[in-house]
Protein backbone atom coordinates (compact mmCIF):
# COMPACT_ATOMS: atom_id res chain seq x y z
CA UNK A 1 114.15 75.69 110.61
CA UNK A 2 116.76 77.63 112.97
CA UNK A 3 115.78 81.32 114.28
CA UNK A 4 116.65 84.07 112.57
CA UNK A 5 117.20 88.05 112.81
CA UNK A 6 114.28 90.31 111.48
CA UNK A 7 115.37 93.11 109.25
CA UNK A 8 112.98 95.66 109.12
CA UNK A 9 113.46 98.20 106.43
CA UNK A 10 112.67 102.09 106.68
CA UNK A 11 109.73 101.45 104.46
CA UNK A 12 108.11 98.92 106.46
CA UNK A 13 109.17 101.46 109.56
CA UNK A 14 107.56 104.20 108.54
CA UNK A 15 103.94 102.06 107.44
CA UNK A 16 104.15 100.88 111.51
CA UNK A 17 104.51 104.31 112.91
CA UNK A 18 102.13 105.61 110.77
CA UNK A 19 99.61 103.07 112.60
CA UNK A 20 100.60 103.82 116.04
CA UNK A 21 100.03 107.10 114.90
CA UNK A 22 96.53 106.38 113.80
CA UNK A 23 95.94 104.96 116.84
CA UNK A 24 98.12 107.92 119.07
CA UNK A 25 94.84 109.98 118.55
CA UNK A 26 92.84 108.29 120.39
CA UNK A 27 95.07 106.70 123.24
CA UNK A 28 98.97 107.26 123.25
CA UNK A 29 98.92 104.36 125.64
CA UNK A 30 96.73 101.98 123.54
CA UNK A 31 99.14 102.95 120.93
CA UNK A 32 102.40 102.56 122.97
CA UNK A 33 100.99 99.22 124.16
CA UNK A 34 100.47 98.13 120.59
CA UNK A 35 103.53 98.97 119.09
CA UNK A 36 104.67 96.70 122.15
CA UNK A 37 102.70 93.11 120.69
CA UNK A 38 103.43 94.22 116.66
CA UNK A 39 107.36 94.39 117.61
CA UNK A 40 107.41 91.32 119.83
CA UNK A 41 105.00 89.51 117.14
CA UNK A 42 107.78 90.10 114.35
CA UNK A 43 110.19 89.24 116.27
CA UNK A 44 108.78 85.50 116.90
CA UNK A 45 108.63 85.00 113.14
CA UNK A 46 112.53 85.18 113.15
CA UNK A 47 111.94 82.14 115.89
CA UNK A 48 109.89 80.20 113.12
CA UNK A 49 109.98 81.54 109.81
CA UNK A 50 107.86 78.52 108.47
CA UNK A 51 105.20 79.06 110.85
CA UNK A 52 102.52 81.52 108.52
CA UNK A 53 101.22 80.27 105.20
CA UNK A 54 102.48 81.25 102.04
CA UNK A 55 100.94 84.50 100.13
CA UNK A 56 100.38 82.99 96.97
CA UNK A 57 99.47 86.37 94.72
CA UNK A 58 102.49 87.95 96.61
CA UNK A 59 104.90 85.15 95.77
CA UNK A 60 104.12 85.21 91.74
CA UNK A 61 104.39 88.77 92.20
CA UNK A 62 108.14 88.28 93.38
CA UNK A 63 108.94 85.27 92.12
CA UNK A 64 110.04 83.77 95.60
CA UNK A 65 107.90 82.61 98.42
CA UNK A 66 106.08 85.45 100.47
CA UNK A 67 104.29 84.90 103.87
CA UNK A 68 101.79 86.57 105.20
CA UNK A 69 101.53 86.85 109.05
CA UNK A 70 98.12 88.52 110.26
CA UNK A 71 98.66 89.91 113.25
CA UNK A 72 95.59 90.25 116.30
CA UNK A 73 93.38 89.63 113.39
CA UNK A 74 93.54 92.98 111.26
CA UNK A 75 97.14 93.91 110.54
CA UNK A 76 99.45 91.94 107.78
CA UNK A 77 102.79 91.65 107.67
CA UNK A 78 104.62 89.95 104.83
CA UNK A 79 107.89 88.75 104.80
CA UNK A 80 109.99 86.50 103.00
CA UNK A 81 112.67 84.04 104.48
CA UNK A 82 116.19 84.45 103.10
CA UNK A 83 117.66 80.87 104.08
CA UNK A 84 121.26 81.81 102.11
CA UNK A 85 122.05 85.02 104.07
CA UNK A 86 120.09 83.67 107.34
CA UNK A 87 117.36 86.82 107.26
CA UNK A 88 113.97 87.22 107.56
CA UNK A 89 112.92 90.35 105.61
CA UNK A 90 109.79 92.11 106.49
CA UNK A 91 108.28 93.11 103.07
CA UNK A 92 105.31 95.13 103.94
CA UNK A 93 102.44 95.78 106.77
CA UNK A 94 99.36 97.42 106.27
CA UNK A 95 95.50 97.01 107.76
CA UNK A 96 93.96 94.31 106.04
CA UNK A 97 90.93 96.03 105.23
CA UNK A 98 93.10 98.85 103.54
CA UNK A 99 94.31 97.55 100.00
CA UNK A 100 97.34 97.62 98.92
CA UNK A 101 98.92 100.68 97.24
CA UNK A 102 100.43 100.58 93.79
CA UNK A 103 103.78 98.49 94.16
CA UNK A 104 102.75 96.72 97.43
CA UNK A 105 101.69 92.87 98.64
């Protein structure tokens, strides 16, 4: 599968600052250095879109094929791979031990 660019809509934005945030309070740095590993993790799924395992409850949900990519083992990030338009779309992220809110994967 050939690399693509990550789209990352406001949505998705907004649910990653709110994390760094969260985790501002405590250290800005911690949460500076963070923010550093999530961005360069999402980008490397444009690299290999294939790579994480199929969400299966997310993909019935949308009716297309949803990933899930768990990042340092605590944060997901779903994203689906638009092969037509040569995208990968970031869908959500959230904590994995929060659950999802009303209209989220």
């Amino acid at each position: 599968m050939k690399p693509y660019p990550v789209r990352i809509p406001l949505l998705v934005q907004s649910q990653i600052r709110d994390q760094i945030l969260f985790i501002a309070k405590d250290s800005i740095d911690n949460a500076l250095a963070w923010e550093e590993r999530l961005r360069k993790a999402i980008e490397e799924i444009g690299a290999m879109p294939g790579t994480h395992p199929i969400e299966q409850m997310a993909s019935v949900r949308l009716g297309e094929s949803v990933r899930r990519m768990v990042f340092e083992g605590t944060y997901l990030v779903f994203y689906r791979v638009d092969e037509n338009q040569g995208f990968v779309d970031i869908l959500n992220f959230r904590h994995g031990a929060r659950l999802p809110k009303a209209g989220e994967l």
